[in-house]
Protein backbone atom coordinates (compact mmCIF):
# COMPACT_ATOMS: atom_id res chain seq x y z
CA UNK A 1 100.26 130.48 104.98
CA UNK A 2 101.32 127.86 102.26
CA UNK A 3 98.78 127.33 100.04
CA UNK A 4 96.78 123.92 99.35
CA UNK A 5 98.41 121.66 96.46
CA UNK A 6 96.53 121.71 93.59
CA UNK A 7 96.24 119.37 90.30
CA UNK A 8 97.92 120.64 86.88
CA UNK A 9 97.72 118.97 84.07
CA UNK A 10 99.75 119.83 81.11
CA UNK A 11 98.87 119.21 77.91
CA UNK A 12 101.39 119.50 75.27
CA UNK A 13 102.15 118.45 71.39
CA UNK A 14 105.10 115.80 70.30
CA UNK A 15 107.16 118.56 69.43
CA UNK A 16 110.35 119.79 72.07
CA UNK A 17 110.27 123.02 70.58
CA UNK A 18 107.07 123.11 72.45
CA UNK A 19 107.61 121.02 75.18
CA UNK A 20 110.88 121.53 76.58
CA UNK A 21 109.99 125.12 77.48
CA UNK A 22 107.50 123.68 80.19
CA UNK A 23 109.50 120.94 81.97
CA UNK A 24 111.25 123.66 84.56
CA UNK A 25 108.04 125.04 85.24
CA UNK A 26 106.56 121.56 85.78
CA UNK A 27 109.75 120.39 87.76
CA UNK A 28 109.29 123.83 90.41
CA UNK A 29 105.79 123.25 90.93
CA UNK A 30 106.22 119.49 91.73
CA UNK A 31 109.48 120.78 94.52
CA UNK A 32 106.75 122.82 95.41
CA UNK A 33 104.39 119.94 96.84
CA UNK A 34 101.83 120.32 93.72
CA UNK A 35 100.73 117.80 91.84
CA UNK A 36 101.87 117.85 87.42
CA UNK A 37 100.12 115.55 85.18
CA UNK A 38 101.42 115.27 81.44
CA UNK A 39 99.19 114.13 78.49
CA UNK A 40 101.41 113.82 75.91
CA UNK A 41 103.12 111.37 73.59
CA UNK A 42 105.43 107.99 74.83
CA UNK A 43 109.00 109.60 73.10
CA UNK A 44 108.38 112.38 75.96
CA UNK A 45 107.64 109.99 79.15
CA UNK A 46 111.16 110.31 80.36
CA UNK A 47 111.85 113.64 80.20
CA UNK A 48 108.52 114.55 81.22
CA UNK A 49 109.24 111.69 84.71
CA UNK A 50 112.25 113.62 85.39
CA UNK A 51 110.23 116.44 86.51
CA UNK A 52 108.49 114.43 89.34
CA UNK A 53 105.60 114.43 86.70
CA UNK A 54 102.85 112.04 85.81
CA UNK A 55 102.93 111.23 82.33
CA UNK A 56 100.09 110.09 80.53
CA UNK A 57 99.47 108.43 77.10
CA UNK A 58 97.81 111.03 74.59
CA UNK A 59 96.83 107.16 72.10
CA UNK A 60 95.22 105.88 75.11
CA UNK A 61 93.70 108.78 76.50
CA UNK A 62 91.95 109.48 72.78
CA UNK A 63 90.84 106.26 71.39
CA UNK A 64 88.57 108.52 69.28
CA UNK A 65 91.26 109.67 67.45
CA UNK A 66 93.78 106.98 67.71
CA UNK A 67 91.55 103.87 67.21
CA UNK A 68 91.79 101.63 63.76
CA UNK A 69 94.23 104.24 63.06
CA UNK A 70 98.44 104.54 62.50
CA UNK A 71 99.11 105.53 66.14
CA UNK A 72 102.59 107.77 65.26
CA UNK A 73 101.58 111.40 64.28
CA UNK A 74 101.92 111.77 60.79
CA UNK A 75 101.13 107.86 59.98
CA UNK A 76 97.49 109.11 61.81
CA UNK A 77 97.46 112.36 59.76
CA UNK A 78 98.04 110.55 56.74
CA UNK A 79 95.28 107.48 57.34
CA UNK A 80 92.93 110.92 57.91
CA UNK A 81 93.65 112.25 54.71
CA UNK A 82 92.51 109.08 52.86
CA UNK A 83 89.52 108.86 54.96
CA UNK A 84 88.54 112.19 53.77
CA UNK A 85 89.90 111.72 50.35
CA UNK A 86 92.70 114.77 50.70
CA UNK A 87 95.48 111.90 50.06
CA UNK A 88 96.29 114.41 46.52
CA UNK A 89 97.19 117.12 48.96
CA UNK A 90 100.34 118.20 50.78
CA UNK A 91 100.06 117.10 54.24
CA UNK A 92 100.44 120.66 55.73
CA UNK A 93 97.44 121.74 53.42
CA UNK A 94 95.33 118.83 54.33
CA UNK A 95 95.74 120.17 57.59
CA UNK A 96 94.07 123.21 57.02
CA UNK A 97 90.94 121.69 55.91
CA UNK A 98 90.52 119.01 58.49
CA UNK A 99 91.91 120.60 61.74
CA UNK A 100 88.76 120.70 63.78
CA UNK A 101 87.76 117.31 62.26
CA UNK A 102 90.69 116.29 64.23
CA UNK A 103 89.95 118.42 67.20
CA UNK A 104 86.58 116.92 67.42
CA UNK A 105 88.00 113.66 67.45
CA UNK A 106 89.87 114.85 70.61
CA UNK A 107 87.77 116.47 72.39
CA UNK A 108 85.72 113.52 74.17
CA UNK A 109 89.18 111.87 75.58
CA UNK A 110 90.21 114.93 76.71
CA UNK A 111 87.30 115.85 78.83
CA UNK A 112 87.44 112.13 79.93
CA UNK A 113 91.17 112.93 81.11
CA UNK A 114 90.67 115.82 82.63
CA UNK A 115 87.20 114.92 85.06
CA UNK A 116 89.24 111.68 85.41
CA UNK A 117 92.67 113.31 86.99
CA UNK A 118 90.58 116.14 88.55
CA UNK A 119 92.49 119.04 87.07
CA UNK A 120 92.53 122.46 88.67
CA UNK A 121 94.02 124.60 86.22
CA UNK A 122 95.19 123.53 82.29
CA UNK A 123 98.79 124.25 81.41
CA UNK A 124 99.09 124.07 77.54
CA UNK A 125 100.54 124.59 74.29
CA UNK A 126 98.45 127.64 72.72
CA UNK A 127 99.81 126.75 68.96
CA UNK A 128 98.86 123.20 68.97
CA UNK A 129 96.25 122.06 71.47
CA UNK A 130 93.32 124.13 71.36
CA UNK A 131 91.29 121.35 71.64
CA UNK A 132 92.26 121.03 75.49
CA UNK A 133 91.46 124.71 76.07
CA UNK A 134 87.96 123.68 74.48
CA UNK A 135 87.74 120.88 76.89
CA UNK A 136 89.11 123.22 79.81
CA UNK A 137 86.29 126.20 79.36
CA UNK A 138 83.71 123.37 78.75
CA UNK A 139 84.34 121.85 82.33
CA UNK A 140 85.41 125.22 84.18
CA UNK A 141 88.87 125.00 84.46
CA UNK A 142 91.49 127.92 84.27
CA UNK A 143 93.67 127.59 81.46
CA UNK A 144 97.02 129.32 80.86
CA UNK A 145 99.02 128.95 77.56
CA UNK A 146 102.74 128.24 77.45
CA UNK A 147 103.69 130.51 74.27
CA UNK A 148 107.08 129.39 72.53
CA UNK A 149 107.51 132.09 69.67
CA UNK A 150 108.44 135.69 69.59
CA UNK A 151 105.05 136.55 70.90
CA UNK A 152 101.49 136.75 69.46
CA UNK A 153 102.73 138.84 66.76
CA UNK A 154 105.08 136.19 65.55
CA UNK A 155 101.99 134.00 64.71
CA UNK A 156 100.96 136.61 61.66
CA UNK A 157 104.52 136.26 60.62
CA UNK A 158 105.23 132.83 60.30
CA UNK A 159 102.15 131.40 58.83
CA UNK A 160 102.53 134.03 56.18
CA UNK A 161 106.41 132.87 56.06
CA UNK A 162 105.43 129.16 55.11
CA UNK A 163 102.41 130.12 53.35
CA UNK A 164 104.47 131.55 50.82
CA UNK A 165 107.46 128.49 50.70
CA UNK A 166 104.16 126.04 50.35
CA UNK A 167 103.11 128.02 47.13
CA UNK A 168 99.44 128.70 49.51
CA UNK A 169 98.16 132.04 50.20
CA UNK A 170 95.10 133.12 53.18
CA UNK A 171 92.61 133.49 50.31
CA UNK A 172 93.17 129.87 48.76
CA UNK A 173 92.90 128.33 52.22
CA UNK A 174 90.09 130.02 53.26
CA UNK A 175 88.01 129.31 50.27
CA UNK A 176 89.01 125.93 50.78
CA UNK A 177 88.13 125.32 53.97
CA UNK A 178 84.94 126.91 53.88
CA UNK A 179 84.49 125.02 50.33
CA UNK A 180 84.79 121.55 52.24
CA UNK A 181 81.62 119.90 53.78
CA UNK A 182 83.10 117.75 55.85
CA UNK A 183 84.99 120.47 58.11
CA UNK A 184 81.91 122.42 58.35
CA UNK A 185 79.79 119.67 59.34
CA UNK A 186 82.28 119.07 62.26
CA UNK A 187 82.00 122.57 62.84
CA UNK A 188 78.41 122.61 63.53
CA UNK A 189 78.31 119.23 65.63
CA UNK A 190 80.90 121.28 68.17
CA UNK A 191 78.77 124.23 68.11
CA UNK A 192 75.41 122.07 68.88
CA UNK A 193 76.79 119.72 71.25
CA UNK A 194 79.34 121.81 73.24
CA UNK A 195 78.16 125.38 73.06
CA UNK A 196 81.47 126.51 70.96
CA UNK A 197 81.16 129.87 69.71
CA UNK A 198 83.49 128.65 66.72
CA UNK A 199 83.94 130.71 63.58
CA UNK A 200 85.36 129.15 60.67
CA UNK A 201 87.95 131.97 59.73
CA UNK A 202 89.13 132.99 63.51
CA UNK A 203 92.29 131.92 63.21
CA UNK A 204 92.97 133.09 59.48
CA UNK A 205 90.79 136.32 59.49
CA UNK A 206 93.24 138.23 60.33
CA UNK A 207 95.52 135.81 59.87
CA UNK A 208 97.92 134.79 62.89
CA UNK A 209 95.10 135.56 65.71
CA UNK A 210 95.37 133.06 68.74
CA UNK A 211 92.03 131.96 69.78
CA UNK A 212 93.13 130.16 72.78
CA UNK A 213 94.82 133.09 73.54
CA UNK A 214 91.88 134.84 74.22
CA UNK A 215 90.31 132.41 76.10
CA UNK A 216 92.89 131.54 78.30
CA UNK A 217 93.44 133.42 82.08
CA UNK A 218 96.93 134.61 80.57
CA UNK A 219 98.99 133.33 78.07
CA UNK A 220 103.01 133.20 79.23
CA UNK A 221 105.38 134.23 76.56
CA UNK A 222 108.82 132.64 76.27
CA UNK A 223 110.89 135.89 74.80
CA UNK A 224 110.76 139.07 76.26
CA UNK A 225 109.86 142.92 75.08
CA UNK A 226 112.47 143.75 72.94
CA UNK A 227 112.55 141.14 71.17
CA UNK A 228 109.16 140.06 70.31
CA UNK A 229 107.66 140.25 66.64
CA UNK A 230 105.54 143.55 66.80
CA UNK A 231 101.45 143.14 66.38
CA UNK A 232 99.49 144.23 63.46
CA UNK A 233 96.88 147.08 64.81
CA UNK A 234 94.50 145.22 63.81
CA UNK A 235 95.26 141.83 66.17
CA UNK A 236 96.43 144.85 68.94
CA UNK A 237 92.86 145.91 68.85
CA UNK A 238 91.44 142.85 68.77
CA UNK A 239 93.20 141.32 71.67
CA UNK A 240 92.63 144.79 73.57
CA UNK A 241 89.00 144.45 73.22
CA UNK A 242 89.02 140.69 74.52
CA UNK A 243 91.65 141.82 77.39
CA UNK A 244 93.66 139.20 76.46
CA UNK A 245 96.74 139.00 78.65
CA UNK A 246 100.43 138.14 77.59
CA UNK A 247 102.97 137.59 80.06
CA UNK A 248 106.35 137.67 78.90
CA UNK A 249 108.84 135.60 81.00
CA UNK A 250 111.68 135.29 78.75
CA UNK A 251 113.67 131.93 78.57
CA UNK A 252 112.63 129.04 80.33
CA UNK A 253 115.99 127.11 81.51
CA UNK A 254 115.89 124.00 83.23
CA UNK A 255 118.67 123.23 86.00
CA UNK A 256 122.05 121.69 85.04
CA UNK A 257 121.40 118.21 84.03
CA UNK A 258 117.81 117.87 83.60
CA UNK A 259 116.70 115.83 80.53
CA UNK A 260 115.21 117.31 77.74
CA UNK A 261 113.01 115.87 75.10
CA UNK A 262 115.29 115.64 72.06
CA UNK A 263 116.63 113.55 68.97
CA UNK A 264 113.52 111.84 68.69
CA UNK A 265 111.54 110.09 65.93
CA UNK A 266 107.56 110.46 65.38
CA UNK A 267 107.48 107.05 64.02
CA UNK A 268 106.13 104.43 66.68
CA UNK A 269 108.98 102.01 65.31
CA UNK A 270 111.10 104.61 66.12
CA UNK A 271 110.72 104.14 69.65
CA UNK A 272 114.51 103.13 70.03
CA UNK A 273 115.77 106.79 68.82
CA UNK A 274 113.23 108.49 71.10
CA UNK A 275 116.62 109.94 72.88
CA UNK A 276 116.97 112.35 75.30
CA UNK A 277 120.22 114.49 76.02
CA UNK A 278 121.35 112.20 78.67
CA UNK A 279 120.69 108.75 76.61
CA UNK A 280 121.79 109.70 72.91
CA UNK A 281 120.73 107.82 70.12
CA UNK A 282 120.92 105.18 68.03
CA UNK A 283 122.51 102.57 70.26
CA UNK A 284 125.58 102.09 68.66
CA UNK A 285 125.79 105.26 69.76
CA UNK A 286 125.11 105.15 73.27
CA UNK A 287 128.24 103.64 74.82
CA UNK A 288 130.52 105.72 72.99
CA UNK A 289 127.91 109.07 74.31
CA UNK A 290 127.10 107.36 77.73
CA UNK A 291 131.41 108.19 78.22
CA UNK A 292 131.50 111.45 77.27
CA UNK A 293 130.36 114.67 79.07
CA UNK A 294 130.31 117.63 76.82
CA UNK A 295 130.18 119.98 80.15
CA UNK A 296 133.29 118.42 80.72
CA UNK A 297 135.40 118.96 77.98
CA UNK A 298 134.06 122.35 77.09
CA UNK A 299 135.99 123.01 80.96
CA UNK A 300 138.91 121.09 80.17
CA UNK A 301 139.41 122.97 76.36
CA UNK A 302 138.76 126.77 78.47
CA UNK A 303 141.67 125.74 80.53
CA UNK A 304 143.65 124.80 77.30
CA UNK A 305 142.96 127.96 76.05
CA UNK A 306 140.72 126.53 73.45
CA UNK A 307 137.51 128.05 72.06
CA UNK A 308 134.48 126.06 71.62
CA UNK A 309 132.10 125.79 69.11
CA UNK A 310 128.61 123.91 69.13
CA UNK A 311 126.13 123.21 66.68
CA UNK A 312 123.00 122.11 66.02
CA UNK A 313 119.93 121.92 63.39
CA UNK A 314 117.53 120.97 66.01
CA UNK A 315 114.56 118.00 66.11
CA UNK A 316 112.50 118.33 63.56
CA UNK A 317 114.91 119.05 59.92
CA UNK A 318 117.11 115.86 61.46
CA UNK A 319 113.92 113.95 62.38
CA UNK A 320 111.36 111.73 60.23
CA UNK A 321 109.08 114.59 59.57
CA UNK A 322 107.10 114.83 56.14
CA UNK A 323 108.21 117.33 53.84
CA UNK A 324 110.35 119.19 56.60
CA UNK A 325 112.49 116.25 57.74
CA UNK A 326 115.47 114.18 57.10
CA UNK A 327 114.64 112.88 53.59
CA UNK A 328 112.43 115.62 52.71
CA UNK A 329 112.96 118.62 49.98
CA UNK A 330 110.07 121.13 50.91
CA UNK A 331 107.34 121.29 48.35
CA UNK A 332 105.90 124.75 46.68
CA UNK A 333 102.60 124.58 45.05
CA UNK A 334 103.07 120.93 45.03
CA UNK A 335 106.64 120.77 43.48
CA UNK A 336 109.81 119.68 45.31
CA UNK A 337 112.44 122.32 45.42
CA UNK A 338 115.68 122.93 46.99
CA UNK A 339 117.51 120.59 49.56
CA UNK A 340 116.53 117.67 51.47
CA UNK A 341 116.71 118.14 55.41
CA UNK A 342 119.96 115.46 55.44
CA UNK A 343 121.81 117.63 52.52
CA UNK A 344 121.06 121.22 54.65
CA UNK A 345 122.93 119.68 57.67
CA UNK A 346 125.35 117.97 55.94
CA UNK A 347 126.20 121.25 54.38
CA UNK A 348 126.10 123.12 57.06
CA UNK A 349 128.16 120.91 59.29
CA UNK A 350 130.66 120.35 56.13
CA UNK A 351 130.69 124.07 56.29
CA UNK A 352 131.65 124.21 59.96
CA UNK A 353 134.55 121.04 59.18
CA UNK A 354 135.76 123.28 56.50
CA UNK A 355 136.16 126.76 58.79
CA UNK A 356 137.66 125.26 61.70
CA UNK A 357 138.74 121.28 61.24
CA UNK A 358 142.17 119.91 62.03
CA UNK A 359 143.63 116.88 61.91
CA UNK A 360 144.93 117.80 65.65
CA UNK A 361 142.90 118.90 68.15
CA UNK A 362 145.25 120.01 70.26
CA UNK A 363 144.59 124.22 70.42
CA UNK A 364 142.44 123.76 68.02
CA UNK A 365 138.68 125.04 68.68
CA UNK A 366 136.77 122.29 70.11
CA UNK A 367 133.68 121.65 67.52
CA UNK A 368 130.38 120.10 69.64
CA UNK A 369 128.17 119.11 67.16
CA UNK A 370 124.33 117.75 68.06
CA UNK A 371 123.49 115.31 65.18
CA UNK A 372 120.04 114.11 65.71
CA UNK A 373 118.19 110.56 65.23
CA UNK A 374 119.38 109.41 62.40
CA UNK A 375 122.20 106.76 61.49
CA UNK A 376 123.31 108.28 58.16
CA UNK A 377 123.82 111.70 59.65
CA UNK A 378 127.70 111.83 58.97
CA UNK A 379 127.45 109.88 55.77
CA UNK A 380 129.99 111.13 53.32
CA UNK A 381 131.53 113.70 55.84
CA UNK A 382 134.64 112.98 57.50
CA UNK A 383 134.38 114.89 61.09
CA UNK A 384 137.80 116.54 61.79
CA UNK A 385 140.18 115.14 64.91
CA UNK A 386 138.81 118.25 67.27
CA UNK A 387 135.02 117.25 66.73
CA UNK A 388 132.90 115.28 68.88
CA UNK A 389 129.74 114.47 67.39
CA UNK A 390 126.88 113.12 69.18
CA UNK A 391 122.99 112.37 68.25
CA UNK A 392 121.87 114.38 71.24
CA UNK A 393 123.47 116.76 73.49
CA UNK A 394 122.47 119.09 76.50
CA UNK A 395 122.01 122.24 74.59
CA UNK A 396 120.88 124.10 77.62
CA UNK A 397 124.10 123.31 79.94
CA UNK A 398 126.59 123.71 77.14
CA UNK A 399 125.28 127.16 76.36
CA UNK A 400 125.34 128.00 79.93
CA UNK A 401 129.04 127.23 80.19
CA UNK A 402 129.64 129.36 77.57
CA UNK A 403 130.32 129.19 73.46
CA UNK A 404 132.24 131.20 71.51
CA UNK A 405 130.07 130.72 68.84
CA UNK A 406 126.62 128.33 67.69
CA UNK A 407 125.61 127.21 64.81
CA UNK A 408 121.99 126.72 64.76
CA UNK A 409 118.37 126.16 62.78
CA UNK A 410 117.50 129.13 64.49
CA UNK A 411 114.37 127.42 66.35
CA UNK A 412 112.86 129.93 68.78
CA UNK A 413 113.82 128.12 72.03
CA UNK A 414 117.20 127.82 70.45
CA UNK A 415 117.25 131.01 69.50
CA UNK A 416 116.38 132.93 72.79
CA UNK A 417 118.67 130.10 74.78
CA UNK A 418 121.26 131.46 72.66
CA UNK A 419 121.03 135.45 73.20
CA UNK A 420 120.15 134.25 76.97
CA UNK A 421 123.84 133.28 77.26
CA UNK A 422 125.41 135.82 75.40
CA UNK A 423 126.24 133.28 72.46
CA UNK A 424 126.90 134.64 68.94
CA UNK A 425 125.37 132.72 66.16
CA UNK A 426 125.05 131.86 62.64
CA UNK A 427 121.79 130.80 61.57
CA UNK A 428 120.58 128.01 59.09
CA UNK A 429 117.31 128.34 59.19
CA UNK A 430 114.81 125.20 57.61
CA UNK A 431 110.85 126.57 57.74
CA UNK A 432 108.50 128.08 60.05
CA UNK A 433 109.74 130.64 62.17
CA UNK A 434 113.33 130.02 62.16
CA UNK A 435 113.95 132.62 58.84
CA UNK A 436 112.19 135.38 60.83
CA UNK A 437 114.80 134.53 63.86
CA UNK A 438 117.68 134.38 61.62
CA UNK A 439 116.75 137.92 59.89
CA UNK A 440 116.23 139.00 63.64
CA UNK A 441 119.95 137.71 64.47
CA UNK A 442 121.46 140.38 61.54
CA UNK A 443 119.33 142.84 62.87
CA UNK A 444 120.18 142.28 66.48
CA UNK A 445 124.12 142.16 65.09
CA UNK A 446 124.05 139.18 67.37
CA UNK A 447 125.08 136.74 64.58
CA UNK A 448 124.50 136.09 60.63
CA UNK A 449 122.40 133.68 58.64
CA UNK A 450 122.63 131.33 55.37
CA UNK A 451 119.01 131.02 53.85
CA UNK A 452 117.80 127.26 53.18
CA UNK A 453 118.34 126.92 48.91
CA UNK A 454 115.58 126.52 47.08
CA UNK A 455 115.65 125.55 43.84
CA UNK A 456 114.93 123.05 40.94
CA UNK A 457 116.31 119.83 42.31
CA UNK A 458 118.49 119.30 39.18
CA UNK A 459 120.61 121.90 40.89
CA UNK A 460 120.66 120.70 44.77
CA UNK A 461 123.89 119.40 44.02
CA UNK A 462 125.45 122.73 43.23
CA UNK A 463 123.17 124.93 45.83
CA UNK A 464 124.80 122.31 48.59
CA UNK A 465 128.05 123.05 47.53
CA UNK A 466 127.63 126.78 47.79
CA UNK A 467 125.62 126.34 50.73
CA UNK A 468 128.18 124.84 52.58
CA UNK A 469 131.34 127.69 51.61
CA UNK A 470 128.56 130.01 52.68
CA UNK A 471 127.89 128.58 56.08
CA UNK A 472 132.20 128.47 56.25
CA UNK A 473 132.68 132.18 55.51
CA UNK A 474 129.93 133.32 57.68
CA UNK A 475 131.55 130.75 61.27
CA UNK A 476 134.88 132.46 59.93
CA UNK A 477 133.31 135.72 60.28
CA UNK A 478 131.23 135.55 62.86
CA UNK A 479 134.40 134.39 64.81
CA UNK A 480 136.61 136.86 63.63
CA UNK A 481 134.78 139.99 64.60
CA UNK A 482 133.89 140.59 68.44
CA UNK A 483 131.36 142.86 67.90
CA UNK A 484 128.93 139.76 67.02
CA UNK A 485 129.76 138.64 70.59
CA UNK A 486 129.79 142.47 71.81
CA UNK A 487 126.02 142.69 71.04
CA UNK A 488 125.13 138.89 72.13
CA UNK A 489 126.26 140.11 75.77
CA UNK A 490 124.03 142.94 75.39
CA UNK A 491 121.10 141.02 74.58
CA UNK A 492 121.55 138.91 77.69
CA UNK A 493 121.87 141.17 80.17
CA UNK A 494 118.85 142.89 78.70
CA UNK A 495 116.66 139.54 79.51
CA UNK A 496 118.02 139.13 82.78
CA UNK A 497 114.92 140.55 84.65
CA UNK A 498 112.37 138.73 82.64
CA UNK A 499 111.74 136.21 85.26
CA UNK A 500 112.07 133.41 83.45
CA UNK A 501 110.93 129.89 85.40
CA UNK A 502 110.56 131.54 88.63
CA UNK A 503 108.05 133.89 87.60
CA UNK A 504 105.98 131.81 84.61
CA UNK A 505 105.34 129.52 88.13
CA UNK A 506 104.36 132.18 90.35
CA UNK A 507 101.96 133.04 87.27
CA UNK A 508 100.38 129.68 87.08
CA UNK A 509 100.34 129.20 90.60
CA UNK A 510 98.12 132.18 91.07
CA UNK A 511 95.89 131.37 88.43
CA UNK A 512 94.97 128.35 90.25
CA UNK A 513 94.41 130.51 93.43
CA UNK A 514 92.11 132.56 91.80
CA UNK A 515 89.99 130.02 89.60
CA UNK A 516 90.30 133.03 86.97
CA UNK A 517 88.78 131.94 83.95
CA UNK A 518 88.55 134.75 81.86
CA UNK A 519 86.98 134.95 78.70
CA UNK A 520 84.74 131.64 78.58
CA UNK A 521 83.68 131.86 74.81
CA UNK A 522 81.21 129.42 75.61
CA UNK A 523 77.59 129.28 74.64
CA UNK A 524 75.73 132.33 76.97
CA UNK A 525 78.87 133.34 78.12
């Protein structure tokens, strides 16, 4: 008996990292005769249409939030932060003390979009949209989370992780937020007019605990077992008690060719770099991409006898973020330190030149190297005859036909694509949880990693120089010795039965058989 189509409706930040993980999934369940809605951002439209998804606009969907206001991301955060007179503090610690201000903001367009589409179950990002599992419990919908870290217990880790690069510790940010009127006063207007059962320190008390974990039917989990940050007892028990269920599926890979969101800008007059793999960006770029097929020459160097080597520092270190991106150096305690996001490429690229760049390419190792948005991105570096370098590039296929070797941020969808296929690595990692994956890669003995520099900015000049022999001694090495690529092969077959697309659907489609909506945390519930 085939069972009746039902409505999704997706719901997921301007972030691939995020994103991308959720587009197979989406794109089975459409071939599947059910119906995908997207509410998300305009720089994801196209990758989210080739799915056989509806997208939606998040800025007209939540006027609320988006009205008066700077309508790209961080232009919005920022207009907040004058509005409630935090324009002194780092963005990232602003954040902390008017999140649910924000969510509240939200909330109404949300509910509006949902009742409006008549969604049966939620499909969302667990880390970044817990105002639509709000809106989800308050209207009775199932809701499942789409998790895209090393598992609830990497939560813990990398909030402490960037905590301590940001010069912030729990006990400062909780006595700040529960020092700051106007977050409490939002607090209690969701409490009165929803029935939230919100507490002001869930999320930081212990620190790392997913709410919308809890409330969610099941959360799915994009890594697998053996790899997944271990939980402290104390967020074991706690999720025990609420029978909170985690489903890990390993990897999500989407089929050969499918476009990915990717080399984008969060700026609206960006909109010309939104990219995706299979339109690279900027457009002086284009023609010169639109010709080339990396698929294609990673074939034609195998049957040259050539190895092949592909980097890339993923979206958000070569993007416009603030304080993380392009032109940023990363702030502790309010002080600039260490390298901007377009000197820890460029060193880490230079690095790669250095290791294996010839002024022939002929048997030389073919370098692939994914460059991001941004039109300055080989300033000052001379790319050797046997590189191609591109602002975008289809991570997922090239990795599938097989590297000897990838240089990479260490992002977690990177990260796992990368063991997936048996590809050793050598990690550069920028913030977040990309320093917990590149100490996991040493562990593993899948790979080796450079740590980001941080340090007065009178020195960046000489910490980029070092950086970049560094990143060249550790590609030398990593290529060099086969056990790095001995233990990558190991990994993969390990992750082989996870299920991966096939099962997150089968997940998600029972969920909306079932109407399970678990743990309401609503009002009387």
């Amino acid at each position: 008996m085939v069972a009746p189509a039902r409505k999704f409706g997706f719901i997921f930040p301007m972030a691939s990292g995020h994103i991308n993980p959720s587009l197979p999934v989406a794109r089975t369940l459409v071939e599947e005769g059910q119906e995908v809605h997207y509410l998300c951002r305009e720089q994801m439209k196209d990758a989210i249409e080739d799915t056989g998804a509806t997208f939606h606009s998040e800025i007209e969907a939540l006027p609320e939030m988006y009205e008066g206001r700077n309508v790209d991301i961080f232009g919005c955060l920022s207009d907040l932060q004058k509005e409630f007179g935090l324009d002194q503090d780092p963005l990232f610690v602003a954040m902390f003390k008017i999140r649910e201000i924000m969510q509240e903001m939200m909330l109404p367009g949300i509910l509006r979009w949902l009742e409006k589409v008549g969604v049966d179950v939620v499909v969302l990002c667990p880390l970044m949209n817990k105002e639509a599992c709000w809106a989800a419990q308050i209207l009775g919908i199932p809701c499942v989370g789409i998790m895209t870290t090393a598992g609830p217990g990497s939560l813990r880790l990398a909030t402490l992780e960037w905590m301590e690069k940001m010069g912030y510790t729990t006990e400062r940010c909780l006595k700040e937020r529960r020092a700051y009127q106007p977050l409490l006063d939002a607090v209690d207007r969701l409490r009165a007019k929803y029935g939230l059962e919100i507490e002001l320190d869930e999320e930081m008390a212990p620190v790392g605990m997913s709410v919308v974990a809890k409330q969610s039917a099941l959360t799915l989990v994009t890594t697998v077992d053996f790899l997944a940050d271990p939980l402290s007892p104390e967020l074991e028990k706690i999720y025990e008690e609420a029978q909170t269920e985690f489903v890990f599926v390993g990897p999500l890979l989407d089929k050969a060719g499918a476009k990915r969101a990717a080399g984008h800008k969060f700026q609206k007059d960006a909109e010309s770099t939104k990219g995706l793999e299979t339109t690279p960006q900027p457009a002086q770029s284009a023609q010169i991409a639109d010709a080339i097929d990396p698929v294609a020459l990673i074939r034609k160097a195998r049957a040259e006898g050539r190895e092949v080597i592909f980097a890339s520092m993923g979206t958000v270190i070569t993007g416009d973020s603030p304080e993380v991106g392009w032109a940023n150096h990363m702030s502790v305690d309010g002080v600039f330190q260490g390298l901007t996001g377009k000197e820890l490429c460029q060193a880490a690229w230079g690095g790669l030149f250095d290791a294996f760049g010839t002024d022939n390419a002929d048997g030389a190792p073919l370098l692939l190297v994914s460059l991001g948005p941004q039109p300055d991105a080989l300033e000052n570096l001379m790319a050797p005859a046997n590189a191609v370098c591109l602002p975008v590039m289809p991570q997922v296929d090239i990795l599938k036909e097989g590297v000897d070797l990838f240089l990479t941020h260490g992002g977690q969808n990177s990260f796992m694509e990368s063991l997936s296929t048996g590809a050793p690595v050598v990690v550069c990692p920028g913030f977040a949880d990309q320093p917990v994956n590149a100490q996991k890669a040493v562990q593993l003995g899948v790979g080796l990693q450079i740590e980001r520099p941080m340090c007065d900015l009178s020195e960046a000049s000489q910490a980029a120089a070092k950086y970049r022999c560094d990143v060249a001694a550790a590609v030398e090495e990593v290529r060099r010795n086969p056990e790095f690529k001995t233990k990558a092969n190991e990994c993969s077959l390990k992750m082989q039965s996870a299920g991966g697309v096939r099962r997150a659907t089968d997940l998600i489609l029972e969920v909306a058989q079932s109407g399970a909506l678990r743990n309401s945390k609503l009002g009387g519930a």
